[in-house]
N, C-alpha and C. Protein backbone atom coordinates (compact mmCIF):
# COMPACT_ATOMS: atom_id res chain seq x y z
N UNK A 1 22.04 23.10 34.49
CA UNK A 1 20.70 23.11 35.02
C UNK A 1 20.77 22.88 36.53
N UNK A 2 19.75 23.94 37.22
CA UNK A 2 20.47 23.61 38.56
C UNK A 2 18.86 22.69 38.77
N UNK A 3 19.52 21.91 40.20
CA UNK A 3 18.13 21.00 40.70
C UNK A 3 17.79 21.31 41.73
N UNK A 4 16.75 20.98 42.19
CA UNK A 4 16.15 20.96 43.35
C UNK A 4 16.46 20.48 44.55
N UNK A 5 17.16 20.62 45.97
CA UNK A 5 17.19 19.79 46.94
C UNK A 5 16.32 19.99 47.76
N UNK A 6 15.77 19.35 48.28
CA UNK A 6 14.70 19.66 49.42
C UNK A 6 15.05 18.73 50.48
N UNK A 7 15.13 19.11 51.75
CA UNK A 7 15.33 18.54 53.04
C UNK A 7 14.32 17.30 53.60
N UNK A 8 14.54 16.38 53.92
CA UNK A 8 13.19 15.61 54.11
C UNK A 8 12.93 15.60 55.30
N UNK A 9 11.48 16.09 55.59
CA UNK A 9 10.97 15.67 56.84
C UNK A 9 9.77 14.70 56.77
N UNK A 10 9.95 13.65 58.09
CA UNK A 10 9.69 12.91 58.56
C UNK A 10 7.99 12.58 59.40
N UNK A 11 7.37 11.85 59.01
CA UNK A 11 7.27 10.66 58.40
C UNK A 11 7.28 11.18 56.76
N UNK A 12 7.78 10.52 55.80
CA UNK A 12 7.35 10.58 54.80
C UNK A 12 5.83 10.32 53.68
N UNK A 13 4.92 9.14 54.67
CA UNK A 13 3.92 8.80 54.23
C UNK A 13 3.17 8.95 54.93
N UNK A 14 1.43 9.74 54.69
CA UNK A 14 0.63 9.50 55.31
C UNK A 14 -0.25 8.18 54.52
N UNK A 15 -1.30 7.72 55.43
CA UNK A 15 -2.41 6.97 54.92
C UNK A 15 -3.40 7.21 55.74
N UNK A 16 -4.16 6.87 54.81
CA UNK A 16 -6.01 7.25 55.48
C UNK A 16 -6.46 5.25 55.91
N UNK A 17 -6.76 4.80 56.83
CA UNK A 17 -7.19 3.58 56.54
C UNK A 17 -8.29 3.43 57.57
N UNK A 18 -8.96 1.97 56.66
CA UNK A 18 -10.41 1.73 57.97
C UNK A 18 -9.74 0.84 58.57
N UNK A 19 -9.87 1.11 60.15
CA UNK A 19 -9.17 0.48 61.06
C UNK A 19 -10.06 -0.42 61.46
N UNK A 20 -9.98 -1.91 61.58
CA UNK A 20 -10.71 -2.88 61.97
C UNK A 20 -12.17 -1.93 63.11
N UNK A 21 -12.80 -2.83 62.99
CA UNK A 21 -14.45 -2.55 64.46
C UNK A 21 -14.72 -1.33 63.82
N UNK A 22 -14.32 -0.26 63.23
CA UNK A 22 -14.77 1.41 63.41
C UNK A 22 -16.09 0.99 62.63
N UNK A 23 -16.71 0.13 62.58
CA UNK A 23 -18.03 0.15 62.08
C UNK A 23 -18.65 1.11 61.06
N UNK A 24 -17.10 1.28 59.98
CA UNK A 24 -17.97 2.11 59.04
C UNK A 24 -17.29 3.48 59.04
N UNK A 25 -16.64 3.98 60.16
CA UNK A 25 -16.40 5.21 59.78
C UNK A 25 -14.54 4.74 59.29
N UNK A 26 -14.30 5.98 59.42
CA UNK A 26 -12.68 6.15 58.75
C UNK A 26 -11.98 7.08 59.97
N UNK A 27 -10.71 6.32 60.15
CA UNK A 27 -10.20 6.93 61.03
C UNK A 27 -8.28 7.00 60.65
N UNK A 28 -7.76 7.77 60.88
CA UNK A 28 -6.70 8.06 60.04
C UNK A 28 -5.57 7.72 61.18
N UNK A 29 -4.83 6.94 60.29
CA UNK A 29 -3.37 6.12 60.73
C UNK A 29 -1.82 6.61 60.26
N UNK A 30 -0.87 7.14 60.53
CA UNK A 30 0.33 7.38 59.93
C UNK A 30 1.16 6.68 59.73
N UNK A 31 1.25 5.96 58.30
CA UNK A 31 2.36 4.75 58.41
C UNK A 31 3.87 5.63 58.13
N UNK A 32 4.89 5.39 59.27
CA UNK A 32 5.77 5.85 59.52
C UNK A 32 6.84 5.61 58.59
N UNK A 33 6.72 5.65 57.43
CA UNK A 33 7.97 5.35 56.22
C UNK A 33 8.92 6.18 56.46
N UNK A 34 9.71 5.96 57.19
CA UNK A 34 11.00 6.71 57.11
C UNK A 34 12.30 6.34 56.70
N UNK A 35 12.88 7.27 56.42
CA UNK A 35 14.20 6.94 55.34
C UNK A 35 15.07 5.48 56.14
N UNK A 36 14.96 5.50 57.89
CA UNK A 36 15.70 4.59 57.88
C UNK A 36 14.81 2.97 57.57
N UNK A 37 13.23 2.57 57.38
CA UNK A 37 13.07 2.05 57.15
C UNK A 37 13.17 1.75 55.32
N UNK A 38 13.43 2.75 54.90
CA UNK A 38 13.53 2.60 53.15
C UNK A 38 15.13 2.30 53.15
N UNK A 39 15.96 2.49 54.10
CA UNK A 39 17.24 1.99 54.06
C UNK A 39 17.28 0.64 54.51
N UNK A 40 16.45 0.06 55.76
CA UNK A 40 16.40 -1.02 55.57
C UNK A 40 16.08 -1.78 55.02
N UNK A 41 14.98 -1.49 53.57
CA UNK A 41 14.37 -1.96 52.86
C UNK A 41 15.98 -2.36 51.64
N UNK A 42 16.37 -2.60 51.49
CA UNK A 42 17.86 -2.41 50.49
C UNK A 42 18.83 -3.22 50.98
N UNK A 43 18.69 -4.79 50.27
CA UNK A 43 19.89 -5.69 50.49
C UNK A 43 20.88 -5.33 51.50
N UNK A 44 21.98 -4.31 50.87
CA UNK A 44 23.10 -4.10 51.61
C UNK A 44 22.54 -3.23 52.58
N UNK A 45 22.04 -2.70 52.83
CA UNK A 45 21.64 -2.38 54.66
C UNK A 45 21.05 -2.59 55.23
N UNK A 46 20.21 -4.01 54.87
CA UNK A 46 19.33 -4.72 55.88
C UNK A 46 19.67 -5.42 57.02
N UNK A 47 21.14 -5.74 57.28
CA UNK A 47 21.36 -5.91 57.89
C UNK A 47 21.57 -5.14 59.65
N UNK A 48 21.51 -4.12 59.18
CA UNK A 48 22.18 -2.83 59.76
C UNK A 48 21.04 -2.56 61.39
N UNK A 49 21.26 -1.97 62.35
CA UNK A 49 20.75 -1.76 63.80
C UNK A 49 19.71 -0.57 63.18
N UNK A 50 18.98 -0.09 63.58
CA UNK A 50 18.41 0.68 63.92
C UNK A 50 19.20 2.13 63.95
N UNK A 51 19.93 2.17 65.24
CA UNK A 51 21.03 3.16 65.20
C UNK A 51 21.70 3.63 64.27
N UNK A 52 22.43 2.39 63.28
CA UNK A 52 23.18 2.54 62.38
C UNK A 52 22.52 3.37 61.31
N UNK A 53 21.25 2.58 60.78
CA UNK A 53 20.36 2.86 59.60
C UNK A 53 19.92 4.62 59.80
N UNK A 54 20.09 4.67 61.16
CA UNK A 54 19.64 6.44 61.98
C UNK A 54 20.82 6.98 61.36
N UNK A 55 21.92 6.73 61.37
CA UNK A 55 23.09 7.63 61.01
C UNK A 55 23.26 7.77 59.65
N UNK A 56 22.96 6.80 59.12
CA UNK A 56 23.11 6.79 57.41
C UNK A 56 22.12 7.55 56.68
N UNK A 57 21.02 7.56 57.72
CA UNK A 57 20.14 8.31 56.88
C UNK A 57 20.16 9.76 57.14
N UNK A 58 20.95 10.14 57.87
CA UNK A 58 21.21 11.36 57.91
C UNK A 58 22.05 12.25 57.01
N UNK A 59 22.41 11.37 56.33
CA UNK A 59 22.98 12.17 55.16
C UNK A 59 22.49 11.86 53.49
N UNK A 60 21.34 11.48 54.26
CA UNK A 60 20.25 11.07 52.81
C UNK A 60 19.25 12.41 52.19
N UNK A 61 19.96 13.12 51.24
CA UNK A 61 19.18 14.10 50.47
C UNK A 61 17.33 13.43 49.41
N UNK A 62 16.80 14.12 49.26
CA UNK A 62 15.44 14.08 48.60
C UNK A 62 15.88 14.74 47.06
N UNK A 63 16.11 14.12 46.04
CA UNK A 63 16.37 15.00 44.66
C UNK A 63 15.58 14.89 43.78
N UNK A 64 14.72 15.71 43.07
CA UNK A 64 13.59 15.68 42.27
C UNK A 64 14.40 16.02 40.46
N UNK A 65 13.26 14.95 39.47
CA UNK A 65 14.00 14.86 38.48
C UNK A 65 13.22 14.97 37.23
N UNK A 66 13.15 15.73 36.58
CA UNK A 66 12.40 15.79 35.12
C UNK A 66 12.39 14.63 34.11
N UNK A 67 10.80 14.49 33.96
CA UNK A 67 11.00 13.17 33.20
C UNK A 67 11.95 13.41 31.94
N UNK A 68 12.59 12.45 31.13
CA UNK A 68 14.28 12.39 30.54
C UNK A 68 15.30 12.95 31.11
N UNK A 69 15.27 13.10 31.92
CA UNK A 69 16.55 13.45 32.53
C UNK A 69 17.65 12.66 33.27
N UNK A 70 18.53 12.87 32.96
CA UNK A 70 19.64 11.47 33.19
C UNK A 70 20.22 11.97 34.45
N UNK A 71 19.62 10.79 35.48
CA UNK A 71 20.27 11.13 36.32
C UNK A 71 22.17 10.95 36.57
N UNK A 72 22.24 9.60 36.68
CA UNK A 72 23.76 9.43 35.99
C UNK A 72 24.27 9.34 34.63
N UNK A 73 25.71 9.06 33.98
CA UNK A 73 25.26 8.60 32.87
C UNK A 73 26.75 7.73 32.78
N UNK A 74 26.99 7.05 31.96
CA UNK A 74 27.44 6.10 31.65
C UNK A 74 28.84 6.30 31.21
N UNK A 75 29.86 5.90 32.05
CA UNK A 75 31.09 6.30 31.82
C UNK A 75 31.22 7.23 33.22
N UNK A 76 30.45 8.15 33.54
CA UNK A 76 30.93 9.19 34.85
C UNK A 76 31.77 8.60 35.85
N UNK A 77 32.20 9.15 36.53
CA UNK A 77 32.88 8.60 38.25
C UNK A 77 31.12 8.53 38.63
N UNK A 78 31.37 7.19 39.81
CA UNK A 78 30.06 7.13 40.45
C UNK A 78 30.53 8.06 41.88
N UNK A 79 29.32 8.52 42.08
CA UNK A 79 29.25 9.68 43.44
C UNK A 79 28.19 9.15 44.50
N UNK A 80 26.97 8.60 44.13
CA UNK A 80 26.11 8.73 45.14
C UNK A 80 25.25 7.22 44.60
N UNK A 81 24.33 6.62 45.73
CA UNK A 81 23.40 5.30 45.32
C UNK A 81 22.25 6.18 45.57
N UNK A 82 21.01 5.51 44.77
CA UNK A 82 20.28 6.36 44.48
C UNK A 82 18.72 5.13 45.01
N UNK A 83 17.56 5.40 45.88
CA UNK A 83 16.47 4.40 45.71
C UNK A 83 15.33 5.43 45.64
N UNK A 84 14.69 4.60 44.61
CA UNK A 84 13.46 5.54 43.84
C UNK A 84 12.07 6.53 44.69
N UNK A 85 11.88 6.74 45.19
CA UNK A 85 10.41 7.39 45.79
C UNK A 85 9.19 7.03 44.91
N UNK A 86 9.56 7.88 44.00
CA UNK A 86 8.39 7.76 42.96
C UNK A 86 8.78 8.19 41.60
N UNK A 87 8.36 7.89 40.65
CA UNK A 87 8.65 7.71 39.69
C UNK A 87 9.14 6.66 38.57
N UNK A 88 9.88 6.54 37.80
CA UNK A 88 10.22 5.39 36.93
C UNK A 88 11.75 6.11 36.33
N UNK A 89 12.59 5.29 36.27
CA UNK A 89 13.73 5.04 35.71
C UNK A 89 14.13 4.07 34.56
N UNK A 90 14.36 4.33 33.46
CA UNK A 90 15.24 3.25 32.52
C UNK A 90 16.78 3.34 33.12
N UNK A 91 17.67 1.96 33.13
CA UNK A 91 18.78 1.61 33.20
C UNK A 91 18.89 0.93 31.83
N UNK A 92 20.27 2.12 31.07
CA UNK A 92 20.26 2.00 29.87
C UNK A 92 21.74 1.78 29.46
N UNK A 93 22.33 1.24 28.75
CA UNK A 93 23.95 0.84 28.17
C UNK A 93 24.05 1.54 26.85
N UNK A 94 24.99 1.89 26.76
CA UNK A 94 25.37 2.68 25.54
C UNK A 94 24.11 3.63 25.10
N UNK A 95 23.71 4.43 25.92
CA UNK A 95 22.45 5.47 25.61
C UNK A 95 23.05 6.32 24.60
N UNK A 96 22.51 6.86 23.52
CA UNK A 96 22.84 7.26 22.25
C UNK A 96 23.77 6.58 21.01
N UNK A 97 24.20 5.87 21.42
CA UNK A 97 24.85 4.78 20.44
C UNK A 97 23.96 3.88 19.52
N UNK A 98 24.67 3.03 18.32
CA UNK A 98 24.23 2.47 17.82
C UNK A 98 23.73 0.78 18.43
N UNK A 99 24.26 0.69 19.89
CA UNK A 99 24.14 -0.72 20.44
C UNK A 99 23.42 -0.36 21.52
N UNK A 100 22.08 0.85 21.52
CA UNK A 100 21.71 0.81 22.95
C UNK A 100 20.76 -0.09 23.17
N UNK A 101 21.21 -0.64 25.11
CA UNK A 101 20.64 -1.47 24.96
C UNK A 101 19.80 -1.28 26.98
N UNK A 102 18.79 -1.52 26.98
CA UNK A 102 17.70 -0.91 28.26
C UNK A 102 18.00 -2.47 29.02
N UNK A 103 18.71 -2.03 30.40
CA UNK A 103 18.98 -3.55 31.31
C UNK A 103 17.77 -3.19 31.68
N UNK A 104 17.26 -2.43 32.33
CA UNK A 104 16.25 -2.85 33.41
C UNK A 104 15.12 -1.26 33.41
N UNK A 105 13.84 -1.55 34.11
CA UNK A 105 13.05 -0.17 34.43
C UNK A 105 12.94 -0.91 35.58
N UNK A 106 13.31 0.45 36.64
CA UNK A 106 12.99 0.70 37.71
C UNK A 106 11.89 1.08 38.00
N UNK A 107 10.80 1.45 39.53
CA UNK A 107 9.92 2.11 40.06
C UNK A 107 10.15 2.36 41.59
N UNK A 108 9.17 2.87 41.75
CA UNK A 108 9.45 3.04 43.74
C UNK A 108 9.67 1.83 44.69
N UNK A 109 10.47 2.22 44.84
CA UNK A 109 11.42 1.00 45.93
C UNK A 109 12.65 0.39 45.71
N UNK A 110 12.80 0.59 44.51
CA UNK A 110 13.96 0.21 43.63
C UNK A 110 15.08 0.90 44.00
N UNK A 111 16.13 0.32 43.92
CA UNK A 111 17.57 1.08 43.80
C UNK A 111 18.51 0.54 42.82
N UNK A 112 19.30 1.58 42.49
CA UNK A 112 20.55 1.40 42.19
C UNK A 112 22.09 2.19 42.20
N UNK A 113 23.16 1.75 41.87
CA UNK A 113 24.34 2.95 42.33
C UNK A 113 25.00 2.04 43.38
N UNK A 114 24.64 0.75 43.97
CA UNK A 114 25.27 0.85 45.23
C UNK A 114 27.22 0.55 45.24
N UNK A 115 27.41 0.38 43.98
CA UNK A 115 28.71 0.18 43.98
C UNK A 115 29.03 1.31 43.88
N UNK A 116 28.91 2.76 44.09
CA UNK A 116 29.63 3.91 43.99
C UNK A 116 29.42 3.67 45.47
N UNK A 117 28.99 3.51 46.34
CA UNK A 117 29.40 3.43 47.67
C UNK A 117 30.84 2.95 48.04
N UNK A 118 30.79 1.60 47.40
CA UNK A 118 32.47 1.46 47.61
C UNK A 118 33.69 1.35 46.98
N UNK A 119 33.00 2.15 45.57
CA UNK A 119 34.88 2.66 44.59
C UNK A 119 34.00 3.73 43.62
N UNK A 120 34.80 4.69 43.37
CA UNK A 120 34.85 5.53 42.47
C UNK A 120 34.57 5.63 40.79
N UNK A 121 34.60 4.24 40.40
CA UNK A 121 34.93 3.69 39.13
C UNK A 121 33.61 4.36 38.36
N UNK A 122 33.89 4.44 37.41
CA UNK A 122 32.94 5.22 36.13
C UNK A 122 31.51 4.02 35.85
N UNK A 123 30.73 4.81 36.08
CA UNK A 123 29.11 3.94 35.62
C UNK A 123 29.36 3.27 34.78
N UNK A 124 28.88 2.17 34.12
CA UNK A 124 28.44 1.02 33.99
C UNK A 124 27.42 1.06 32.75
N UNK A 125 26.33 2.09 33.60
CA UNK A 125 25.37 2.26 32.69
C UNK A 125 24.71 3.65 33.12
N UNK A 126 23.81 4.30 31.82
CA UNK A 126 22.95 5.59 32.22
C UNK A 126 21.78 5.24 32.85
N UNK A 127 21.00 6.11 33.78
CA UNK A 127 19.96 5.75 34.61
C UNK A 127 19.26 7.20 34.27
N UNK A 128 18.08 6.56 33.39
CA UNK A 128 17.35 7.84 32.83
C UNK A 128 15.82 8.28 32.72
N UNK A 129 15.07 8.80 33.76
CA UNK A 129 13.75 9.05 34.12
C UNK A 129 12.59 9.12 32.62
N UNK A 130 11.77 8.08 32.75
CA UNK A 130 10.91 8.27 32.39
C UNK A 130 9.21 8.82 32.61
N UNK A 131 9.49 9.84 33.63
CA UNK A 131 8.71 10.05 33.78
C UNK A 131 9.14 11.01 35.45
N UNK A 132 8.25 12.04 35.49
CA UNK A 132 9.42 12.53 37.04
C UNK A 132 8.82 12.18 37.75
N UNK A 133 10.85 12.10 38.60
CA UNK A 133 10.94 10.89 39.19
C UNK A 133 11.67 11.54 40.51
N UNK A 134 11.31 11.13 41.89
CA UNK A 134 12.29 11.84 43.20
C UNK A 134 12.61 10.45 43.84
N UNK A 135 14.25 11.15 44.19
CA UNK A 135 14.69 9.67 44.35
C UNK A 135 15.72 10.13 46.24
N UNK A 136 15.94 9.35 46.74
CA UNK A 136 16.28 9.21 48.26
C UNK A 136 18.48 9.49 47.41
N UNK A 137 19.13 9.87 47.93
CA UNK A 137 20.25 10.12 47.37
C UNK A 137 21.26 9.90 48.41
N UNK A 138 21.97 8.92 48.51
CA UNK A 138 23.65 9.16 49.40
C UNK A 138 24.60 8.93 48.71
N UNK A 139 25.62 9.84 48.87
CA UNK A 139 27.06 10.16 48.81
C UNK A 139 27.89 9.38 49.07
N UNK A 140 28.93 8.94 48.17
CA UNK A 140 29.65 7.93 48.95
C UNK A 140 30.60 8.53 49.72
N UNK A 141 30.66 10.29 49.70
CA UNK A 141 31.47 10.50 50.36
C UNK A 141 30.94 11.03 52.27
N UNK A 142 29.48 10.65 52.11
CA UNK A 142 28.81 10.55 53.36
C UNK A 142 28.60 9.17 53.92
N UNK A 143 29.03 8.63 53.01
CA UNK A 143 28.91 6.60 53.67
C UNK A 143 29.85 6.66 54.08
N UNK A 144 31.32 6.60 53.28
CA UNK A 144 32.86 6.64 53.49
C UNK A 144 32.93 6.98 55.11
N UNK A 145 32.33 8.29 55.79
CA UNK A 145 32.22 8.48 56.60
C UNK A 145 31.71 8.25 57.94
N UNK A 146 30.43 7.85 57.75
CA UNK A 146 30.07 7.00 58.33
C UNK A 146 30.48 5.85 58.75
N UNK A 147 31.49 5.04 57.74
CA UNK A 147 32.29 3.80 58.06
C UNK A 147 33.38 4.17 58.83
N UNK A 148 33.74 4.99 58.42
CA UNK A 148 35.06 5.71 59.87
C UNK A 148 34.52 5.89 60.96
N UNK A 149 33.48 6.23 60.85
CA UNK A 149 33.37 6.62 62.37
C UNK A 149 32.76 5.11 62.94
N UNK A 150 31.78 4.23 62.44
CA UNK A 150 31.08 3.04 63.25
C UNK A 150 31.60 2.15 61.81
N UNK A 151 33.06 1.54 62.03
CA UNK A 151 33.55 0.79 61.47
C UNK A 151 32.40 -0.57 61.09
N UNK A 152 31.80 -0.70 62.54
CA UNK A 152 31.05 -2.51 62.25
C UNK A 152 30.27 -2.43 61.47
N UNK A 153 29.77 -1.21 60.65
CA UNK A 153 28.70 -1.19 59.57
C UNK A 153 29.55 -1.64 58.31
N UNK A 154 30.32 -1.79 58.15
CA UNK A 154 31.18 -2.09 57.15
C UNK A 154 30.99 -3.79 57.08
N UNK A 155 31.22 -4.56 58.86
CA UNK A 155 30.96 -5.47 58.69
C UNK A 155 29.63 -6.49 59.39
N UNK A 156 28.80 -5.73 59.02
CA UNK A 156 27.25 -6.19 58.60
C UNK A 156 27.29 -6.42 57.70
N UNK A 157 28.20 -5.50 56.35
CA UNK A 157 27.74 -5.72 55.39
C UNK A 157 28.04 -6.75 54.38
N UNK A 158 29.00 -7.23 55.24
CA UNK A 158 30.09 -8.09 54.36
C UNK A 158 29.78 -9.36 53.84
N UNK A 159 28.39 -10.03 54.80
CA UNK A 159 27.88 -10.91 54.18
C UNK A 159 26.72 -10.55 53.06
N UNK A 160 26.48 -9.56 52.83
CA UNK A 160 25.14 -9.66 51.70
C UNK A 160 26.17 -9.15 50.33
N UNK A 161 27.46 -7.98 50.82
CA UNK A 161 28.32 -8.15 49.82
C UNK A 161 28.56 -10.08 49.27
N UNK A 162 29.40 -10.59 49.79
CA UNK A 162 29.74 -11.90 50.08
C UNK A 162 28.84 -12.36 48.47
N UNK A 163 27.39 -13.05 49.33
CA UNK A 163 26.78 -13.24 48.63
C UNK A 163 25.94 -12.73 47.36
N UNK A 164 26.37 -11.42 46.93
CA UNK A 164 25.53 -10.83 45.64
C UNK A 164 26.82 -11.36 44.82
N UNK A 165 28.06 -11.45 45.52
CA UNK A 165 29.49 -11.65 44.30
C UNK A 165 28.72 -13.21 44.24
N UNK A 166 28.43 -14.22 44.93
CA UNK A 166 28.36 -15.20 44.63
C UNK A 166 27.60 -15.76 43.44
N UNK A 167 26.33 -14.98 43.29
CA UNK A 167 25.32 -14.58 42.80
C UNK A 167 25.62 -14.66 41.18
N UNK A 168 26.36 -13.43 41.49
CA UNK A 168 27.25 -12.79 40.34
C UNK A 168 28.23 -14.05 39.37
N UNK A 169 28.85 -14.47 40.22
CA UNK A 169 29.51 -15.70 39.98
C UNK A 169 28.68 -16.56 39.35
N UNK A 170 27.90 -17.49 39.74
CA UNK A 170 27.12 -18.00 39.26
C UNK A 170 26.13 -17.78 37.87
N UNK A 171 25.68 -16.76 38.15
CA UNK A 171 25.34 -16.09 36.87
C UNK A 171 26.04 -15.94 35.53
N UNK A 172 27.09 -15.59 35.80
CA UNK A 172 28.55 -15.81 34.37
C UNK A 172 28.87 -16.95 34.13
N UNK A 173 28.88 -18.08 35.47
CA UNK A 173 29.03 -19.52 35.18
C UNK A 173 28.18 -19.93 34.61
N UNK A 174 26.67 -19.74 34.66
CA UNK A 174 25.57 -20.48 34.17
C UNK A 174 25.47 -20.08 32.47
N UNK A 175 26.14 -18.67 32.00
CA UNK A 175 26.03 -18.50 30.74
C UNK A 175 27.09 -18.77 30.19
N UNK A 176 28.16 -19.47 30.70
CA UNK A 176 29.16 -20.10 29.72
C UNK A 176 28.72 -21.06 29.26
């Protein structure tokens, strides 16, 4: 099945709003949502300059998705991190098995994938639209790159890495 890519142009959001004093009428405002602020919106690149967040998002595709349709699935090599636009996602474990079991539903603003950014290793779990869903898309083999070329984005990141392992840690400690 082939999909859809569409190029994104910028701003992504309009809004209509009443701007304080207009006494009534309506006067129209453009809130500037752009990919590098939806990248800053996301733990691991909140840290990141302006500049930086400019470069990363340049290799951020727009991919549109039929509701059930799996975007990853469980077991694959991971390729790309994925944060929602619109729509809804189930994050699902053993999807078709007799032990399936639904970690989480996603919506807009949400992400997930970000560990295919930094290893290859086979999903975890399936991530499967309930409903269609367009989601913001990078490559880890367009991050990878990016880190070659402006190494210090690597270490911005090292403290919110740092602390999600800690997180993580804790979490397995607290259920023993």
């Amino acid at each position: 099945m082939l999909r859809k890519i569409v190029p994104l142009d910028l701003p992504v959001a309009t809004e209509t709003a009443r701007m304080p004093g207009s006494k009534g009428s309506t006067s129209r405002r453009r809130a500037q949502v752009t990919i590098e602020d939806t990248l800053a919106s996301v733990p691991l690149f909140s840290r990141l300059s302006r500049r930086d967040l400019k470069h990363l998002a340049a290799g951020v595709i727009m991919r549109d998705y039929k509701k059930g349709e799996a975007i990853v699935q469980e077991g694959d090599n991971a390729v790309a991190f994925y944060i929602i636009k619109a729509g809804q996602v189930d994050i699902i474990q053993g999807r078709g098995g007799k032990k399936q079991k639904l970690l989480a539903t996603l919506g807009p603003g949400d992400f997930f994938g970000e560990m295919a950014l930094l290893d290859p290793y086979p999903r975890s779990a399936s991530a499967v639209t309930t409903e269609d869903t367009q989601c913001l898309v990078l490559s880890r083999w367009d991050f990878i790159a990016e880190l070659r070329t402006n190494p210090h984005v690597a270490v911005q990141m090292l403290p919110v890495l740092s602390r999600r392992l800690r997180e993580a840690q804790q979490g397995v400690s607290a259920r023993e």
